[in-house]
Protein backbone atom coordinates (compact mmCIF):
# COMPACT_ATOMS: atom_id res chain seq x y z
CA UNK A 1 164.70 -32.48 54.36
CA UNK A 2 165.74 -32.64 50.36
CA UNK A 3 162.31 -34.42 49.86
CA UNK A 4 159.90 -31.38 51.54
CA UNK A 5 161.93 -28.35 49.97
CA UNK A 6 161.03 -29.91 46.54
CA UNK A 7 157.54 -30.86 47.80
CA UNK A 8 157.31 -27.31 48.62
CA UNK A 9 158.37 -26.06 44.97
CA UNK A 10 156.25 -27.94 43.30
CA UNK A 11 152.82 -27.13 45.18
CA UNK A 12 153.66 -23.57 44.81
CA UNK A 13 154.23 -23.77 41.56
CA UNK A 14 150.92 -25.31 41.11
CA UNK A 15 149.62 -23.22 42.75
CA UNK A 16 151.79 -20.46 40.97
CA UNK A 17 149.75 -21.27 37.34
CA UNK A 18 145.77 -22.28 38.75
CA UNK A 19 143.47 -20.11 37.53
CA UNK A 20 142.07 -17.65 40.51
CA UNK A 21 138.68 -17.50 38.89
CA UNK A 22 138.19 -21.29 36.73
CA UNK A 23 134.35 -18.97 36.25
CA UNK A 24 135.73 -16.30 33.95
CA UNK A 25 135.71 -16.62 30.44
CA UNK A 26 132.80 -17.43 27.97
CA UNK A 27 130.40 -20.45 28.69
CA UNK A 28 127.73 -22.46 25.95
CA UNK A 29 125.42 -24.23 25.56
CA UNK A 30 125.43 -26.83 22.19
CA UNK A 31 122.66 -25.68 20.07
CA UNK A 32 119.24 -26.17 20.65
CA UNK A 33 116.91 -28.87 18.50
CA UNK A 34 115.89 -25.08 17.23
CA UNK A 35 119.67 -24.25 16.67
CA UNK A 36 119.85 -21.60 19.30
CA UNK A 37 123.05 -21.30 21.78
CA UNK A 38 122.51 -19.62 24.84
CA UNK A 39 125.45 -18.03 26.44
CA UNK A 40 127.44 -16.57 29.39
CA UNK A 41 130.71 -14.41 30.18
CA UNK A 42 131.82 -14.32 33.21
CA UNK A 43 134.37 -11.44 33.43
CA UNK A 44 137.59 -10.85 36.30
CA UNK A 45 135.31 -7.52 37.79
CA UNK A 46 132.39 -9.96 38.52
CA UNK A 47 129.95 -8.82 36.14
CA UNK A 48 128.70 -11.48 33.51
CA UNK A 49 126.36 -11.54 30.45
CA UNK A 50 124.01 -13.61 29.50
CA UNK A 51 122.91 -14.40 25.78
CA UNK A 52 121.20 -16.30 22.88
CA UNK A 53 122.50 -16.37 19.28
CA UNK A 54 124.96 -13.46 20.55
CA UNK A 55 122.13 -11.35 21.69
CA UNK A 56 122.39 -10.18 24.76
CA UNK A 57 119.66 -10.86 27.10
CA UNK A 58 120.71 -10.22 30.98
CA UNK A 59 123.55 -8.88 32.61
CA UNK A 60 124.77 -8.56 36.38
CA UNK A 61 127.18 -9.34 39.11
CA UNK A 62 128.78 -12.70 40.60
CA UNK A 63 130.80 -12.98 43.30
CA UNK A 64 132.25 -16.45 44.33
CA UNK A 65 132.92 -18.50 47.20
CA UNK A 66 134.58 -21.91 46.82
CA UNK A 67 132.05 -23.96 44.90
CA UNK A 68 129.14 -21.18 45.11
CA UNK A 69 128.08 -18.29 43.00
CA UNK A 70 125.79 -15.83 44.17
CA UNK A 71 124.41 -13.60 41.74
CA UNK A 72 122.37 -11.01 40.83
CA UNK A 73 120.86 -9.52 37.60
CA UNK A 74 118.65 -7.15 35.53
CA UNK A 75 115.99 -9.51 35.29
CA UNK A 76 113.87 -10.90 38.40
CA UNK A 77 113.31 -8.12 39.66
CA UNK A 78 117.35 -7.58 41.37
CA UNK A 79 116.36 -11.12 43.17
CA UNK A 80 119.77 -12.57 44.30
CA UNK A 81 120.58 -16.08 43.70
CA UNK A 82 122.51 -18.39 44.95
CA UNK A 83 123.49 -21.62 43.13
CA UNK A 84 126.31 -24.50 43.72
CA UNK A 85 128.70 -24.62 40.77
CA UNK A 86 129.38 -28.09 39.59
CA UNK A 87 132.41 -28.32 36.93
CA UNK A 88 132.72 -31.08 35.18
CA UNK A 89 134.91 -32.58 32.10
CA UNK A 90 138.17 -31.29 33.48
CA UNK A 91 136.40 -28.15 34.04
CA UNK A 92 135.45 -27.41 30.77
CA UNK A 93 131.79 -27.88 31.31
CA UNK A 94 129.61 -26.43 34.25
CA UNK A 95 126.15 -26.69 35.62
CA UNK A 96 124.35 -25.48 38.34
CA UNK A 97 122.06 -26.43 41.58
CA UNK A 98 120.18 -24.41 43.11
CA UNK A 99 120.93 -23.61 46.66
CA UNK A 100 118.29 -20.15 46.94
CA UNK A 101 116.39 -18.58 44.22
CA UNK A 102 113.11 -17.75 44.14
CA UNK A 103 112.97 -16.46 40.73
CA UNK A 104 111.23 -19.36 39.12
CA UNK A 105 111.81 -18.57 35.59
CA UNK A 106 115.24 -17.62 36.15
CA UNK A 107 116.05 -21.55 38.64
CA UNK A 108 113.80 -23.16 36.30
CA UNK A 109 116.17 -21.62 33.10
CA UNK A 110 119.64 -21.99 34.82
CA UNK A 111 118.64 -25.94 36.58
CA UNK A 112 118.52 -27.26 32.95
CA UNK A 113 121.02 -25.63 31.21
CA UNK A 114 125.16 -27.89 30.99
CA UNK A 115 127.26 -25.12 29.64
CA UNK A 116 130.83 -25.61 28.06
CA UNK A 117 133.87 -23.50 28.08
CA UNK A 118 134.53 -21.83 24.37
CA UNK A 119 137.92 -21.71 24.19
């Protein structure tokens, strides 16, 4: 009975000090052969930014479920997307598959791009 109690503390404190959203935070990409860094932050009210060289270029809204991100932006046209979030590197680097977009430019864009956390 000793054995589960303390079973029992220790998942919930786990559980206690995980991240609710591993998403939020800011997200790069290593520079380009060009030298540019394109760029994301993802904030806790679901709205992100998107950048290159610090300028930003799109902005919008995420909201999560599990392993998906569905999101949807000043640019296409207010297409929503829907991509499958693949962390990677003890979670400190993150790409995506797409699950629904038909925003080429934008699924072509996002396919390709690893980003890492910037801690």
């Amino acid at each position: 009975m000793k054995r589960i109690f303390v079973t029992i503390g220790i998942v919930i404190s786990l559980l206690a000090f995980a991240p609710k959203n591993k998403l939020v935070g800011r997200w790069e990409t290593k520079p380009s052969p060009k030298g540019n860094v394109t760029g994301v932050v993802f904030n806790k009210d679901h709205t992100y930014e998107g950048y290159v060289n610090k300028k930003p270029f799109v902005s919008g809204t995420y909201s999560l479920a599990r392993n998906t991100i569905t999101i949807e932006e000043t640019g296409c046209n207010g297409v929503k997307a829907v991509y499958k979030l693949i962390f990677f590197s003890h979670s400190d680097s993150l790409r995506f598959e797409a699950i629904s977009d038909s925003c080429t430019e934008r699924k072509e864009g996002i396919q390709r791009t690893v980003l890492g956390r910037v801690k």
